[in-house]
N, C-alpha and C. Protein backbone atom coordinates (compact mmCIF):
# COMPACT_ATOMS: atom_id res chain seq x y z
N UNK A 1 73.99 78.64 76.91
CA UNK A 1 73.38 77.96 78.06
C UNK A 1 71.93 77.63 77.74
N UNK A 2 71.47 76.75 78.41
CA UNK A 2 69.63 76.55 78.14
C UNK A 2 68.85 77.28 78.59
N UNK A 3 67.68 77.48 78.09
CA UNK A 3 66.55 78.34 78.51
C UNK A 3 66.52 78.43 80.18
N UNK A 4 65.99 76.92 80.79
CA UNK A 4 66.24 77.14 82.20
C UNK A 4 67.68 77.44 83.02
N UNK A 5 68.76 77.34 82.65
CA UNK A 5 69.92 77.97 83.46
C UNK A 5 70.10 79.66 83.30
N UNK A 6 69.44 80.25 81.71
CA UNK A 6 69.49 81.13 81.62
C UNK A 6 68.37 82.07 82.62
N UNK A 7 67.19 81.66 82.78
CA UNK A 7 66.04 81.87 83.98
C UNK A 7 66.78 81.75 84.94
N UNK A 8 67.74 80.64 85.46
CA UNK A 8 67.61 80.72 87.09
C UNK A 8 68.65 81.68 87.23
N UNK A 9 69.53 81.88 86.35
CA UNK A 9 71.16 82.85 86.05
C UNK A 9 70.60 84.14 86.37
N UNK A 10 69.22 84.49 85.67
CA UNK A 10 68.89 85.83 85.93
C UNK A 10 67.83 86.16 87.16
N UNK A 11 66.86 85.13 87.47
CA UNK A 11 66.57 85.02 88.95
C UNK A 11 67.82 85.98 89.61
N UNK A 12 69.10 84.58 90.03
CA UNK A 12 70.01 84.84 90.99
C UNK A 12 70.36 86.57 90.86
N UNK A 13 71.15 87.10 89.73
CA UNK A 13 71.23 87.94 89.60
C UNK A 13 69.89 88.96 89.45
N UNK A 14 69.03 88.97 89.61
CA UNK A 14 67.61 89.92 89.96
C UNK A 14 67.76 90.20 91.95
N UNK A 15 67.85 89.05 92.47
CA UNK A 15 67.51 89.10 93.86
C UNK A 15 68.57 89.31 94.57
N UNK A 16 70.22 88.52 93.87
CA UNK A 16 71.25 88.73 94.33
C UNK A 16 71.81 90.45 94.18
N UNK A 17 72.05 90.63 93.02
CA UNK A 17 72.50 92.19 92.97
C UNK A 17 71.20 93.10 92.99
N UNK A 18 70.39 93.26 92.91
CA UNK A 18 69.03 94.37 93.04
C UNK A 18 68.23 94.41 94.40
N UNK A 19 67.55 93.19 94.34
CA UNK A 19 66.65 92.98 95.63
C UNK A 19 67.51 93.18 97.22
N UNK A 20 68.71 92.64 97.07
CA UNK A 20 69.39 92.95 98.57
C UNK A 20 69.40 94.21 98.60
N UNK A 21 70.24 94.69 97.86
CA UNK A 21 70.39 96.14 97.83
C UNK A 21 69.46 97.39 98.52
N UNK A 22 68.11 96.90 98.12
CA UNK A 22 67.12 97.56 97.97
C UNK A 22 66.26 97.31 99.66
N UNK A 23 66.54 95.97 100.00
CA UNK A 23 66.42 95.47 101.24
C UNK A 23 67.16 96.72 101.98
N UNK A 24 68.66 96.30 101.69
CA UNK A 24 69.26 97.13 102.68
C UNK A 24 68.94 98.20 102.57
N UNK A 25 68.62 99.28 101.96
CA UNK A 25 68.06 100.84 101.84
C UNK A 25 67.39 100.91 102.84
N UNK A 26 66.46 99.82 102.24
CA UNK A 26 64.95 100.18 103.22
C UNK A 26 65.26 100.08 105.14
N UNK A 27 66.23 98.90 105.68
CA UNK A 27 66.57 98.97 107.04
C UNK A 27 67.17 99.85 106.93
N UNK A 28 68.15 100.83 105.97
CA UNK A 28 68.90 101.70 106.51
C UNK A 28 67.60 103.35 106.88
N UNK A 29 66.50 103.14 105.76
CA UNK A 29 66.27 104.33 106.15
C UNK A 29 65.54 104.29 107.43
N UNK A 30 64.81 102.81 107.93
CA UNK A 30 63.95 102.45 109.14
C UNK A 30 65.13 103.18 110.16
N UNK A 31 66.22 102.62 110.44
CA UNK A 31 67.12 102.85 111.11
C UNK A 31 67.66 104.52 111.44
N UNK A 32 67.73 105.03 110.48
CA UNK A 32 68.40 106.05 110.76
C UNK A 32 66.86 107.00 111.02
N UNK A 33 65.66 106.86 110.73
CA UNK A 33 64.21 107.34 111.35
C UNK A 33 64.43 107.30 112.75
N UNK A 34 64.86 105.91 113.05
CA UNK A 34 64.63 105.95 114.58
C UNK A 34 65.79 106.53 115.77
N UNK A 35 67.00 106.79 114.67
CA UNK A 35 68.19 106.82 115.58
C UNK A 35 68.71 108.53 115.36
N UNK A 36 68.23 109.35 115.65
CA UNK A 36 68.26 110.69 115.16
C UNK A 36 69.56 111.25 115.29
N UNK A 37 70.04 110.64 116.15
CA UNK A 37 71.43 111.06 116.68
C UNK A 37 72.39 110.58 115.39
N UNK A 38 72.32 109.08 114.99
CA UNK A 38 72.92 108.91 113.75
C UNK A 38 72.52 109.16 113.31
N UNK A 39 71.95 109.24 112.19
CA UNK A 39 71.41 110.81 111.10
C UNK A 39 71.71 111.95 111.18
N UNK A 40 72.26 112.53 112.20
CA UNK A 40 72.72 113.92 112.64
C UNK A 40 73.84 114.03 112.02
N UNK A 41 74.64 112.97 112.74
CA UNK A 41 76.40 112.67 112.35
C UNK A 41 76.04 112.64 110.82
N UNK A 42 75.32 111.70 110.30
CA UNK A 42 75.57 111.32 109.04
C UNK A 42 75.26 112.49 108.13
N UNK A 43 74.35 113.40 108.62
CA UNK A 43 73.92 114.55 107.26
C UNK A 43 75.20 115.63 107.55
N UNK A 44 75.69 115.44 108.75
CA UNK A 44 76.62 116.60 108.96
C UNK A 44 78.20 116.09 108.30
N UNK A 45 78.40 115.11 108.06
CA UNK A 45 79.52 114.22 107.13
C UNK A 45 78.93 114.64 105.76
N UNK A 46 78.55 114.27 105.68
CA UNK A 46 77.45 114.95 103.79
C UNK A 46 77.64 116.09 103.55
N UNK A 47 77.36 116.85 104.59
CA UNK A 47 77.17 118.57 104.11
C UNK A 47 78.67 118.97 103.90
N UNK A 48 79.70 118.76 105.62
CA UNK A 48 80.60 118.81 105.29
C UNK A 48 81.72 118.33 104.08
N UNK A 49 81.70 117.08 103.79
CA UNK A 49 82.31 116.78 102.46
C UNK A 49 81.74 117.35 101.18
N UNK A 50 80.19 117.30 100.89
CA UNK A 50 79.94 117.57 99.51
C UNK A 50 78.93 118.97 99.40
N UNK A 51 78.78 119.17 100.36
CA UNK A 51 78.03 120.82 100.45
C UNK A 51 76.76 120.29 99.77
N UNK A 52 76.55 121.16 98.05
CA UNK A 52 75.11 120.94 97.66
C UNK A 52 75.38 120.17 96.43
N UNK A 53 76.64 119.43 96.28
CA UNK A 53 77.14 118.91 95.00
C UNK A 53 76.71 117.10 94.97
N UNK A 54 76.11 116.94 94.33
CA UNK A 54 76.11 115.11 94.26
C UNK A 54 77.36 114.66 94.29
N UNK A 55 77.55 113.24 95.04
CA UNK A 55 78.80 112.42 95.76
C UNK A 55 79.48 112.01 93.95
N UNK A 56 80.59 111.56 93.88
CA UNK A 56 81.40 110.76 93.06
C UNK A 56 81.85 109.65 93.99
N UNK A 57 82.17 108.70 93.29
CA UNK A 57 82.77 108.05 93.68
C UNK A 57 84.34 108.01 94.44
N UNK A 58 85.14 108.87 93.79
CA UNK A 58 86.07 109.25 94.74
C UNK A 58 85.32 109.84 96.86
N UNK A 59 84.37 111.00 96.04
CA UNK A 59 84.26 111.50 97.41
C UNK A 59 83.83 109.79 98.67
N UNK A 60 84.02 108.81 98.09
CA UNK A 60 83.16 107.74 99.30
C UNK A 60 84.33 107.44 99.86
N UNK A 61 85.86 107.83 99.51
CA UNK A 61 87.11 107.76 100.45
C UNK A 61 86.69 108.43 101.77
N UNK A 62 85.93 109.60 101.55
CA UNK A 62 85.88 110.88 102.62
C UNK A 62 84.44 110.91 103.72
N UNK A 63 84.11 109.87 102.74
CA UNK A 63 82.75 109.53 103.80
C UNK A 63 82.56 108.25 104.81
N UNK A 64 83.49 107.95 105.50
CA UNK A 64 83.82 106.92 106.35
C UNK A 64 82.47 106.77 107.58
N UNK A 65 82.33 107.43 107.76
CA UNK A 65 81.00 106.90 108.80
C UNK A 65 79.80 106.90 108.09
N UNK A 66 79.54 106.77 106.72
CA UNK A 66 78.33 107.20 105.58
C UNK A 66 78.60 105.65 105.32
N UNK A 67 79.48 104.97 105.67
CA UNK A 67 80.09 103.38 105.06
C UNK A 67 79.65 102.57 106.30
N UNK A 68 79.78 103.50 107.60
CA UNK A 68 79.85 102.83 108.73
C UNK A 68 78.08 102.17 109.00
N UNK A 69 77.40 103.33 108.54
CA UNK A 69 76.24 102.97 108.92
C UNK A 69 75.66 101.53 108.27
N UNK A 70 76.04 101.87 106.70
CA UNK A 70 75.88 100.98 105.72
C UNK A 70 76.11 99.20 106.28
N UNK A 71 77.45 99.28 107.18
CA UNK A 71 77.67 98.11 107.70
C UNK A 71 77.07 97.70 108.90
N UNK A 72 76.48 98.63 110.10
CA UNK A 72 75.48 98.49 111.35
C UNK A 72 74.38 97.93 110.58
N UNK A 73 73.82 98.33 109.43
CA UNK A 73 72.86 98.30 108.92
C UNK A 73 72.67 96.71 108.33
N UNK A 74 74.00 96.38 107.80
CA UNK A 74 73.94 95.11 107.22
C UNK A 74 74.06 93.83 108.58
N UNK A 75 74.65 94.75 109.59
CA UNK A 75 75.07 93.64 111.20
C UNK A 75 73.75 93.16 111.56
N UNK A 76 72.94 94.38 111.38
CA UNK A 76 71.30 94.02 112.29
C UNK A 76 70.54 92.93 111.58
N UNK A 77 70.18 93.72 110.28
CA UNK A 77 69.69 93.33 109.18
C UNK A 77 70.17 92.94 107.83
N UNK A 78 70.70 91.66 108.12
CA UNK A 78 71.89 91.09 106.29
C UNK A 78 70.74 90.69 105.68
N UNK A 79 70.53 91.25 104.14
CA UNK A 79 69.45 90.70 103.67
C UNK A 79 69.20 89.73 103.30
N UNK A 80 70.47 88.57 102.97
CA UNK A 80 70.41 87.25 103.44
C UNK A 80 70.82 86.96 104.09
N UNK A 81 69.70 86.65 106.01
CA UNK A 81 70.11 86.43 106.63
C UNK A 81 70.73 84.94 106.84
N UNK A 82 70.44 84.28 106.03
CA UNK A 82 71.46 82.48 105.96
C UNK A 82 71.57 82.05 104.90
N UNK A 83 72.45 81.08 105.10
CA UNK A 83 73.50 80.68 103.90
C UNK A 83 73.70 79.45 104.30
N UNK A 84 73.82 78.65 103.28
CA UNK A 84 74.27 76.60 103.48
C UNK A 84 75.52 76.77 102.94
N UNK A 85 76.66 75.56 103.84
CA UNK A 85 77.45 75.59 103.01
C UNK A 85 77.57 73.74 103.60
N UNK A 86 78.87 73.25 102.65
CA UNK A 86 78.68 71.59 102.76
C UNK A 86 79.48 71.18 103.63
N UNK A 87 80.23 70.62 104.35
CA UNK A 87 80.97 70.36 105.54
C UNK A 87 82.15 69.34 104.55
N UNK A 88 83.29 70.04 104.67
CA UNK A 88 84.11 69.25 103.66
C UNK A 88 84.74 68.23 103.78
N UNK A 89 84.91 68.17 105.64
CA UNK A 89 85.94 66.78 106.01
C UNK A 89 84.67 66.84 107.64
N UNK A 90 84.60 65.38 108.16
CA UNK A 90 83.69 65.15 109.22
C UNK A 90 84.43 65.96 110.55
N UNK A 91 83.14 66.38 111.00
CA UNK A 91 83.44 67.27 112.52
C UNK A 91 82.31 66.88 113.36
N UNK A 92 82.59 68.13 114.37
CA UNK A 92 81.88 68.06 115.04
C UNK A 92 81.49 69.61 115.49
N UNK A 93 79.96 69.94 116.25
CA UNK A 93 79.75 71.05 116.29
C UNK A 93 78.84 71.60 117.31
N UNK A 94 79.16 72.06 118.64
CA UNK A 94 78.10 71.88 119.46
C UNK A 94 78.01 70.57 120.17
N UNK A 95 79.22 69.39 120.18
CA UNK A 95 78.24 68.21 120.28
C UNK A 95 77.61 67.13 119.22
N UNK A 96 77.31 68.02 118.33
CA UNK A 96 77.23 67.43 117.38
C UNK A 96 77.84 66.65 115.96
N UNK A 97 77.51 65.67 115.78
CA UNK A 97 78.71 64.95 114.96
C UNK A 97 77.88 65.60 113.61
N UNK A 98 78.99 66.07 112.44
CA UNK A 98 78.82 66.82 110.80
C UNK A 98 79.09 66.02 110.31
N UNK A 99 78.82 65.13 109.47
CA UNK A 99 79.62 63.99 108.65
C UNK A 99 80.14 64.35 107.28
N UNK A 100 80.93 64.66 106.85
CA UNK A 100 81.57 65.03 105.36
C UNK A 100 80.21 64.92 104.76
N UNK A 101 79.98 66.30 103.79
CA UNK A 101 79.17 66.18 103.05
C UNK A 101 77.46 66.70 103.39
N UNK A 102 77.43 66.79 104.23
CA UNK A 102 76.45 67.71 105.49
C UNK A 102 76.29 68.82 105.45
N UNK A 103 75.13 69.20 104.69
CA UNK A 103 74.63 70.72 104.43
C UNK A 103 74.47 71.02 105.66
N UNK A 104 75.16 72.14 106.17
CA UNK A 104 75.08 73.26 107.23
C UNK A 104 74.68 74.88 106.96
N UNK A 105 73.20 75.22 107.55
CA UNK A 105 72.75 76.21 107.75
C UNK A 105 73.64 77.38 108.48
N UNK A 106 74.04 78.44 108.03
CA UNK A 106 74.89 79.62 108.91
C UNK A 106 73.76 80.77 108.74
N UNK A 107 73.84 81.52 109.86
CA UNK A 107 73.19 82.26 109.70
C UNK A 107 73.43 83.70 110.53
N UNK A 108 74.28 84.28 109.16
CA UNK A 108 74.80 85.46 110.13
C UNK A 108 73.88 86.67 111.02
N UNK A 109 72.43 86.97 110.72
CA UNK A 109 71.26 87.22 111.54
C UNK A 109 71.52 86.82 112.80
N UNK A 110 72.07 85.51 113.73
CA UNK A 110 71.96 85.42 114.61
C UNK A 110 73.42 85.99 114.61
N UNK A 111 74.88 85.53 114.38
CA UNK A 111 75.66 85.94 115.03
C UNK A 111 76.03 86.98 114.89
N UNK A 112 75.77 88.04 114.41
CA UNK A 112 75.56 89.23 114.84
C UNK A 112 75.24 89.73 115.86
N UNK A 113 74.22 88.78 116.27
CA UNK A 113 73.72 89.26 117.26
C UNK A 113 74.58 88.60 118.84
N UNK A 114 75.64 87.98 118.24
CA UNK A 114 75.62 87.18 119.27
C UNK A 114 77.09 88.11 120.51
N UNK A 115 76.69 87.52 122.08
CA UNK A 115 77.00 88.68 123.14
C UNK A 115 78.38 88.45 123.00
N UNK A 116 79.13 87.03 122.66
CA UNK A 116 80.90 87.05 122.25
C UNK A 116 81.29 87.78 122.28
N UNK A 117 80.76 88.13 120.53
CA UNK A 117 81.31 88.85 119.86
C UNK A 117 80.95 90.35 119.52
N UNK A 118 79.90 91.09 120.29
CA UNK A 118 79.00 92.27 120.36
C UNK A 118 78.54 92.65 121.71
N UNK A 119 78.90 93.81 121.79
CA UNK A 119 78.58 94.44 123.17
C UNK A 119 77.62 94.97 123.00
N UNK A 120 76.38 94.78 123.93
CA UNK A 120 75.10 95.61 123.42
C UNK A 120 74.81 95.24 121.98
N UNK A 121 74.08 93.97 121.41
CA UNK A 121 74.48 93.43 120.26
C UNK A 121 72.73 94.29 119.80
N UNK A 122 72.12 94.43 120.31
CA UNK A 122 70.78 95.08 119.30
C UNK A 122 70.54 96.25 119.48
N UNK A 123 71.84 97.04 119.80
CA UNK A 123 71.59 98.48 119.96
C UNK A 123 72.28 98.97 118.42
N UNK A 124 71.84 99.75 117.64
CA UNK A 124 72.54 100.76 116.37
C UNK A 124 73.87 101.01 116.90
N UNK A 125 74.89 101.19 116.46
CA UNK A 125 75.95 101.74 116.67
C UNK A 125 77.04 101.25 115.76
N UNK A 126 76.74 102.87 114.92
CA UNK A 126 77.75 102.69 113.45
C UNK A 126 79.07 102.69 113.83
N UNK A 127 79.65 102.74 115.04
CA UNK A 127 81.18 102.89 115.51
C UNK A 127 81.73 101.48 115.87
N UNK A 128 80.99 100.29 115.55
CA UNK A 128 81.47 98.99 115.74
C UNK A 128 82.27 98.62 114.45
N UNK A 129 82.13 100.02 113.42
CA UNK A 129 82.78 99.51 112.57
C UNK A 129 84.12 100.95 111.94
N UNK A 130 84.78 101.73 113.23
CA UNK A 130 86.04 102.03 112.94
C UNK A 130 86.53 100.99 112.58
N UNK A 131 87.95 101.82 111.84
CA UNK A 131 89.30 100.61 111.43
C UNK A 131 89.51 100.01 112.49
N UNK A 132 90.02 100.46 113.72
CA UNK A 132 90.76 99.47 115.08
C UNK A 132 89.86 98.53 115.45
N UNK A 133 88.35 98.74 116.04
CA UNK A 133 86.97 98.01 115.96
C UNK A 133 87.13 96.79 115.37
N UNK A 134 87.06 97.31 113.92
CA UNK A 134 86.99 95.50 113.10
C UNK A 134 88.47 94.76 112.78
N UNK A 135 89.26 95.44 113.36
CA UNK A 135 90.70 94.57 113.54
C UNK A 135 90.81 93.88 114.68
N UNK A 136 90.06 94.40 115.80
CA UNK A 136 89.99 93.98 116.68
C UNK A 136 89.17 92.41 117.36
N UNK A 137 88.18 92.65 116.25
CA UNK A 137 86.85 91.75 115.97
C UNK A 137 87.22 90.31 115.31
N UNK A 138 86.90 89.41 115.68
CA UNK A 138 87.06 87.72 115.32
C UNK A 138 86.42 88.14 114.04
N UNK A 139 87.37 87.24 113.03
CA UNK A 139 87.01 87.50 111.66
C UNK A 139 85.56 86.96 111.12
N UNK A 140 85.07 85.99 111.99
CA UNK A 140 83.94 85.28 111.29
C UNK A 140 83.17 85.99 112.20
N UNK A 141 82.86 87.02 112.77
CA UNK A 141 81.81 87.73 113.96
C UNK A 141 81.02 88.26 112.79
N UNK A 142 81.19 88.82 111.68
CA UNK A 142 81.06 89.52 110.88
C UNK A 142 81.16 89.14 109.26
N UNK A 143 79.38 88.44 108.58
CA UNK A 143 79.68 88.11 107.16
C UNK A 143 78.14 88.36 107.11
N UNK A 144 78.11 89.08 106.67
CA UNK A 144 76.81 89.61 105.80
C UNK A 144 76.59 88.98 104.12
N UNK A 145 77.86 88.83 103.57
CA UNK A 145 77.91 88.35 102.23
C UNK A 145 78.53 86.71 102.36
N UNK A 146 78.42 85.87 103.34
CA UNK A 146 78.54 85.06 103.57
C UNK A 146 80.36 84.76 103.97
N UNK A 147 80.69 83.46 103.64
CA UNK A 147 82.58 83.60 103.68
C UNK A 147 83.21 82.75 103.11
N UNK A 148 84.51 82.60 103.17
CA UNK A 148 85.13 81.35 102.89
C UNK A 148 85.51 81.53 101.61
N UNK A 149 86.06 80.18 100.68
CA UNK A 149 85.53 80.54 99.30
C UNK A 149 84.82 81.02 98.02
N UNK A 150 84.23 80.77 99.03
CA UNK A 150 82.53 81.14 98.31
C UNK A 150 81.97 82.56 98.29
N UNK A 151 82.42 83.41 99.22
CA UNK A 151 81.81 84.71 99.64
C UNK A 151 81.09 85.51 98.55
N UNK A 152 80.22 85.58 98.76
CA UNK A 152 79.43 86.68 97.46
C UNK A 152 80.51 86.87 96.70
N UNK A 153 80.37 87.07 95.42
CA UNK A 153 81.20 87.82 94.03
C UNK A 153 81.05 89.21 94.33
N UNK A 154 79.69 89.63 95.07
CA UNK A 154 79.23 91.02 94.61
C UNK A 154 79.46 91.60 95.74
N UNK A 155 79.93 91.09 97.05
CA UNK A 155 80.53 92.17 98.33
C UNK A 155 81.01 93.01 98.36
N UNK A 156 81.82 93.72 97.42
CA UNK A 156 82.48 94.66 97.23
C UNK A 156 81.58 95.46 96.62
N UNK A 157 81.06 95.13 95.44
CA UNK A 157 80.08 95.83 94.64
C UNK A 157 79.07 96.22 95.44
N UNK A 158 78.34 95.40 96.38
CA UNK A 158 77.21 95.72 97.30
C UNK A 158 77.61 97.24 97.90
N UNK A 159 78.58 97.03 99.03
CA UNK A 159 79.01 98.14 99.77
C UNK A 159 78.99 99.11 99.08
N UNK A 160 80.00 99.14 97.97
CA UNK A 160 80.26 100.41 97.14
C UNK A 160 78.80 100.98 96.52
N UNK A 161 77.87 100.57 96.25
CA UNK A 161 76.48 101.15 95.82
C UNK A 161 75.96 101.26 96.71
N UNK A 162 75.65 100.98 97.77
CA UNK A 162 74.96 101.12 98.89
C UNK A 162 75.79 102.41 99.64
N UNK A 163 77.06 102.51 99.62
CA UNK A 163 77.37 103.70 100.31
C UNK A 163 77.43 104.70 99.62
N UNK A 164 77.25 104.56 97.97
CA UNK A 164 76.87 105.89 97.02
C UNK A 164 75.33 106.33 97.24
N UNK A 165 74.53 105.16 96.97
CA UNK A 165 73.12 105.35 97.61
C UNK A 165 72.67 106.17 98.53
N UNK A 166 73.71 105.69 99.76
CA UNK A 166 73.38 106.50 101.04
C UNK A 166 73.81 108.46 100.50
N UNK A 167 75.20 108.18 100.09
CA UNK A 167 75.35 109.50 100.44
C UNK A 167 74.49 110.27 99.36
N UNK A 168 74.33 109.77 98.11
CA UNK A 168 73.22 110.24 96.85
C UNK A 168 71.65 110.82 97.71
N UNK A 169 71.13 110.27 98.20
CA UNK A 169 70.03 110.19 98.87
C UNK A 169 69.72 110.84 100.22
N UNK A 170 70.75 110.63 101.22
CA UNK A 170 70.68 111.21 102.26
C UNK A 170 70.92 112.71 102.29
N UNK A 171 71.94 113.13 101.71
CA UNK A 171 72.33 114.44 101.32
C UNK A 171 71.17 115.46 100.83
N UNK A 172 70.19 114.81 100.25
CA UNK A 172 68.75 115.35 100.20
C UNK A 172 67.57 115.21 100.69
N UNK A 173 67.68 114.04 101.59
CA UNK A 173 66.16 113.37 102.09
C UNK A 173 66.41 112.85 103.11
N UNK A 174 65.44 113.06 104.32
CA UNK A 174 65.47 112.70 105.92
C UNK A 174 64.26 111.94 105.69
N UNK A 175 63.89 111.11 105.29
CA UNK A 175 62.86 110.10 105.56
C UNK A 175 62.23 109.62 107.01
N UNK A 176 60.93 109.54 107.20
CA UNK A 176 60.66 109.09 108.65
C UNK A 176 59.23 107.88 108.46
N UNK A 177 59.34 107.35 109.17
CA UNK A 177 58.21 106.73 109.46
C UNK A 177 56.97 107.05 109.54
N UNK A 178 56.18 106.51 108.54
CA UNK A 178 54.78 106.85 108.94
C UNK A 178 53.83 106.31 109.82
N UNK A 179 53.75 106.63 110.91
CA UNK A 179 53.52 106.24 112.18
C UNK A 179 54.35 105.89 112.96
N UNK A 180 53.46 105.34 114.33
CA UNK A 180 54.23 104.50 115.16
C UNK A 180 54.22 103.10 114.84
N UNK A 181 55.25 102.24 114.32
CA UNK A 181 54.93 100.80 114.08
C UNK A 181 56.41 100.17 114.36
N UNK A 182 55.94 98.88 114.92
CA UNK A 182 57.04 97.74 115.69
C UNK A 182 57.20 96.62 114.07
N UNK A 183 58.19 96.89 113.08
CA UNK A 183 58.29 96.36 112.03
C UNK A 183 58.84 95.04 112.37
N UNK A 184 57.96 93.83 111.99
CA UNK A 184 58.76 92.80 111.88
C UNK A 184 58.99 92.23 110.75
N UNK A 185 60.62 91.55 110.99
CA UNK A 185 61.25 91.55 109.44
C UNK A 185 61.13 89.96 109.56
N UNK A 186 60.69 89.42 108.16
CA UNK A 186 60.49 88.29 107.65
C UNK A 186 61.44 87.67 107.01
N UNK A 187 61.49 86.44 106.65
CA UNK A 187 62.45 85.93 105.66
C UNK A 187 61.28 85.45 104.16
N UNK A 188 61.49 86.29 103.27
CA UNK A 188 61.40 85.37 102.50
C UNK A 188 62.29 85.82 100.95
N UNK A 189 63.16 85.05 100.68
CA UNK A 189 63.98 85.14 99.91
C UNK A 189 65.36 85.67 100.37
N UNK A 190 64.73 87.11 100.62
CA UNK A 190 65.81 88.25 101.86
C UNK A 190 64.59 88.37 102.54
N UNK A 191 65.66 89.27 103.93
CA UNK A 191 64.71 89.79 104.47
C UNK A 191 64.26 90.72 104.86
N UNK A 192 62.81 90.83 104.70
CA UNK A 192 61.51 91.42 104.57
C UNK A 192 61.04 92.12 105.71
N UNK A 193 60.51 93.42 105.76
CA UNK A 193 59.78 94.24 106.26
C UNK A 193 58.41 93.66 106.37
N UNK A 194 57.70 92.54 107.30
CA UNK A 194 56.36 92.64 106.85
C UNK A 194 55.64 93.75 106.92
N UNK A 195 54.68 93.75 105.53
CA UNK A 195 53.55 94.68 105.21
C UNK A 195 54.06 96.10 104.93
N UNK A 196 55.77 96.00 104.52
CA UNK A 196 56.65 96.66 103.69
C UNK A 196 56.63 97.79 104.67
N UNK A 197 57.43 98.78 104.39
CA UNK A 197 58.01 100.05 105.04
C UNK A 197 57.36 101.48 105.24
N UNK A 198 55.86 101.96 104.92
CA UNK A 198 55.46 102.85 105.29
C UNK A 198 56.57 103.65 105.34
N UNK A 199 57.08 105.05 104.47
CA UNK A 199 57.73 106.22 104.97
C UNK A 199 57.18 107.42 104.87
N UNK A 200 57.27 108.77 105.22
CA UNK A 200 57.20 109.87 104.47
C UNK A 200 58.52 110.49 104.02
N UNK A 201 58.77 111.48 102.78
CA UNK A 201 60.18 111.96 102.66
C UNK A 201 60.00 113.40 102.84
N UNK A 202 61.25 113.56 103.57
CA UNK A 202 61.34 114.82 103.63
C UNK A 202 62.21 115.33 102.94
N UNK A 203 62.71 116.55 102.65
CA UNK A 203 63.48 117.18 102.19
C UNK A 203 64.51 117.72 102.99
N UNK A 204 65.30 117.91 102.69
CA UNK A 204 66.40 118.39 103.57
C UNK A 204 66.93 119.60 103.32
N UNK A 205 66.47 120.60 104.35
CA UNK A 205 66.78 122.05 103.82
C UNK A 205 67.72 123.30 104.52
């Protein structure tokens, strides 16, 4: 390949597989700072499955609400919160006429949020994502890794590190906020914590 496809190849893959990732950590640990009650559940799933032993990958069968959060986490905050895709045959949308070929902005940030398809849509609540929950749930309510053909390559991969992450990490460290602060999250590239995440770590003993 050429010098520049090989740059933008590794761009994508720098921000696509690393930088989200790392996004999502950071809302998960904001999140579970503020929601003590989930963190409770979640260290008491940890202790119970793995005592003082680091997770394997098998054990993330046994950690089902350690996955759950992972996905509240991605509902609130997808670290790319939008995605273009091209409109393949002419529609309409809203009213609005799409003409074949018509880059369309999606942006799962909002429908997440949206009251349809979410009860209490900006409250935490890792239980929107039991099995019956998301069977229950309109399939497009819910794309953090975008959809369709196209859907991230790395969706699967995302989850699965992110819920080793969690349980790797949490199982030893209660992280909290340093201070009182109203974080607003930015877009740029993913999205952003402005003026980044202030934590302290604790230990978990």
């Amino acid at each position: 390949m050429s010098e520049s496809l090989l740059r933008d190849e590794s761009i994508t893959m720098f921000f696509a597989g690393h930088e989200t990732t790392a996004r999502t950590m950071t809302a998960t640990w904001a999140a579970l700072a503020a929601h003590p009650r989930v963190a409770a559940r979640l260290h008491a799933e940890l202790d119970d499955v793995l005592g003082d032993r680091t997770p394997t990958l098998d054990d993330l069968h046994h950690l089902p609400y350690t996955l759950r959060v992972v996905k509240e986490v991605l509902r609130l905050w997808p670290a790319a919160p939008v995605y273009v895709r091209d409109a393949v045959e002419d529609t309409e949308v809203g009213g609005y006429p799409v003409p074949e070929g018509t880059p369309v902005m999606l942006a799962p940030f909002w429908t997440h949020r949206h009251p349809d398809f979410w009860d209490d849509p900006e409250v935490f609540h890792p239980d929107r994502f039991t099995p019956e929950a998301e069977a229950a749930r309109h399939p497009q309510a819910y794309h953090p890794f975008a959809t369709g053909e196209r859907v991230c390559i790395g969706n699967h991969f995302s989850l699965l590190e992110s819920h080793l992450l969690l349980a790797v990490l949490a199982r030893r460290f209660a992280p909290r906020l340093a201070g009182e602060r109203h974080t607003r999250w930015v877009m740029q590239g993913t999205l952003t914590p402005e003026g980044g995440m202030p934590m302290r770590i604790a230990e978990r003993t």
